[in-house]
Protein backbone atom coordinates (compact mmCIF):
# COMPACT_ATOMS: atom_id res chain seq x y z
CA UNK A 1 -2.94 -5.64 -1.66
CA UNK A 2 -3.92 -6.91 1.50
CA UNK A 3 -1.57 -8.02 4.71
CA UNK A 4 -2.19 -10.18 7.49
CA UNK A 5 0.60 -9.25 10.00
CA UNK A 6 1.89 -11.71 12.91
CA UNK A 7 -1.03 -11.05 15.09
CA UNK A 8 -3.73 -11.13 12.84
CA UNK A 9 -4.18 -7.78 12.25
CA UNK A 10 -5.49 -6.87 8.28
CA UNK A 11 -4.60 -3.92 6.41
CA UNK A 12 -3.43 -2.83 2.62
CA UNK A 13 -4.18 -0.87 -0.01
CA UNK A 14 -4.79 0.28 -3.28
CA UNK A 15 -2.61 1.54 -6.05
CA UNK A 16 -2.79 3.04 -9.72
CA UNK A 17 -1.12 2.34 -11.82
CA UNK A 18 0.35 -1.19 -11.40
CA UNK A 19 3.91 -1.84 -9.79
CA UNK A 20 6.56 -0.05 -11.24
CA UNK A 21 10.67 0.58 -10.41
CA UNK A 22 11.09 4.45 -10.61
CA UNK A 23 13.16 6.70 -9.38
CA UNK A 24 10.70 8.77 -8.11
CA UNK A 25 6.77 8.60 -6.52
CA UNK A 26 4.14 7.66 -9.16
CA UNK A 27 0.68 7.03 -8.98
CA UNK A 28 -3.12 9.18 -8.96
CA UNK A 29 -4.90 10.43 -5.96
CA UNK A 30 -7.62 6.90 -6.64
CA UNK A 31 -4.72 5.30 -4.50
CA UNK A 32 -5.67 4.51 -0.88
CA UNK A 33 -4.91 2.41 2.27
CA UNK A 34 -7.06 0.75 4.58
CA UNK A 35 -7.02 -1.13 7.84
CA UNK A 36 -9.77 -3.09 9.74
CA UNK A 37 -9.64 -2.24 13.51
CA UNK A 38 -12.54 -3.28 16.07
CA UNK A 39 -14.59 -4.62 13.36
CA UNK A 40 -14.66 -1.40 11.41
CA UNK A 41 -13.24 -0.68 8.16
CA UNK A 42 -10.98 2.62 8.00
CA UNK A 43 -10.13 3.92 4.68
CA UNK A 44 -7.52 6.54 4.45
CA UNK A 45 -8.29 8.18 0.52
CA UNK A 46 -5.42 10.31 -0.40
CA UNK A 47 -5.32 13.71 1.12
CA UNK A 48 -4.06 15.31 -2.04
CA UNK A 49 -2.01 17.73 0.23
CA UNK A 50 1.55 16.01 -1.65
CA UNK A 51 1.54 13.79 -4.90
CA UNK A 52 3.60 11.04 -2.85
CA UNK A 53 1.19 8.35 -3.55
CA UNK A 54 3.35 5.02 -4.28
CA UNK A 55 6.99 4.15 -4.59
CA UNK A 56 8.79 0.93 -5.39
CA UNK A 57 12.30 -0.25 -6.18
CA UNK A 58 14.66 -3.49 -5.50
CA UNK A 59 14.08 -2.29 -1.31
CA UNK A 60 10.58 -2.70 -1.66
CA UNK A 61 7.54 -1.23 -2.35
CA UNK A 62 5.64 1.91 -0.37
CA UNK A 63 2.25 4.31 0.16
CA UNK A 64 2.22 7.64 0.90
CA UNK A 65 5.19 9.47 2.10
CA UNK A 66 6.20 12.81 3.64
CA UNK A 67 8.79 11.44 6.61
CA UNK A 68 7.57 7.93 6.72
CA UNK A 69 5.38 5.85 4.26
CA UNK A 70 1.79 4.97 5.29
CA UNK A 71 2.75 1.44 4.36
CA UNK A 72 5.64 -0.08 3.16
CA UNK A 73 6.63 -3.82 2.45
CA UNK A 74 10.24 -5.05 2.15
CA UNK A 75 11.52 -6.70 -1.23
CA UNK A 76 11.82 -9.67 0.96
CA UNK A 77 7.29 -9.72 1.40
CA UNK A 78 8.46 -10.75 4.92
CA UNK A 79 8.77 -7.20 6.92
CA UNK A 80 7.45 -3.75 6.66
CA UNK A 81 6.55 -1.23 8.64
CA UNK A 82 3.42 1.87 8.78
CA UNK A 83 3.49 5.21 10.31
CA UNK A 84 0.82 8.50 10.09
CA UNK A 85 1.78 10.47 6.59
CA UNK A 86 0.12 13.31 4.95
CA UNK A 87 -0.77 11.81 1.49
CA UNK A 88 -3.34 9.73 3.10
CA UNK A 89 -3.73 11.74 6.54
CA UNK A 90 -3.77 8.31 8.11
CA UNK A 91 -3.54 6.16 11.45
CA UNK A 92 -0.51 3.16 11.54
CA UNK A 93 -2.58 0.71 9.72
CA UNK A 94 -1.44 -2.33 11.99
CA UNK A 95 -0.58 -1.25 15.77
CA UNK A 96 2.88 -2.67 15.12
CA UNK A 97 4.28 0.09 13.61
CA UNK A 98 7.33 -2.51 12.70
CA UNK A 99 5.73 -5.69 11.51
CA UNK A 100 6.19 -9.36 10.17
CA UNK A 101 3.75 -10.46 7.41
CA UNK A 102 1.94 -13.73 7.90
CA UNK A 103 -0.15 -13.31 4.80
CA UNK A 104 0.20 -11.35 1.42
CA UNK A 105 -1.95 -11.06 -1.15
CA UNK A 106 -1.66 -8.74 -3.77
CA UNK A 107 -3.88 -8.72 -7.21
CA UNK A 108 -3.71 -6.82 -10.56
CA UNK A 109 -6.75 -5.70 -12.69
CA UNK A 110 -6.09 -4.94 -16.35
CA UNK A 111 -8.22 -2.81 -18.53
CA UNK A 112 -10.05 -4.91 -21.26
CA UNK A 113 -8.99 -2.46 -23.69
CA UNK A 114 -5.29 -3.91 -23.19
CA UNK A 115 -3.67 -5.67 -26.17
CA UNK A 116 -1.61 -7.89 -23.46
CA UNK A 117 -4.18 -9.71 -21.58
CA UNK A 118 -5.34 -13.63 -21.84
CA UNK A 119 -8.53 -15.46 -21.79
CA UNK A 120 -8.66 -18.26 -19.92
């Protein structure tokens, strides 16, 4: 997934397995979020200190977690907000801790090994 927030500023992540509603965290430590800042490309891999590595439900969807997600995005894909959390050790990915997206892009990758998948 990658954001482009109201000033241009480009962050996202990474998450295993795909999107799923559950009541609790789900996910492997080959999650991660990223942000680009000055140029440079910061990944934050997961710390492995919790097992809080993505979340969604009808709210929305989230990274990370111990107070605050690392990143989370509103069932809307119009708000969402990123604070420091200790499954990814990270930075705010955007400095608007509270931001509005401009862009989304989110993709899926499916094993070939999967019965449910198309050729095109």
């Amino acid at each position: 997934m990658i954001v482009c927030d109201e000033d241009d500023n480009i962050f996202g992540g990474y998450m295993t397995p795909s999107f799923d509603h559950r009541k609790n965290f789900y996910g492997t430590g080959e999650s991660f979020i990223f942000t680009f800042k000055g140029g440079n490309l910061y990944a934050y891999k997961a710390s492995l200190m919790n097992d809080l590595y993505c979340f969604s439900d009808e709210d929305g969807f989230g990274f990370g977690s111990d107070n605050h997600y690392g990143l989370f995005i509103d069932a809307s894909l119009k708000k969402g907000f990123t604070f420091p959390c200790k499954t990814y050790n990270n930075d705010p990915l955007s400095p608007n801790t509270h931001f509005t997206i401009k862009k989304l892009e989110i993709w899926g990758f499916q094993s070939p090994e999967s019965h449910d998948y198309h050729n095109f």
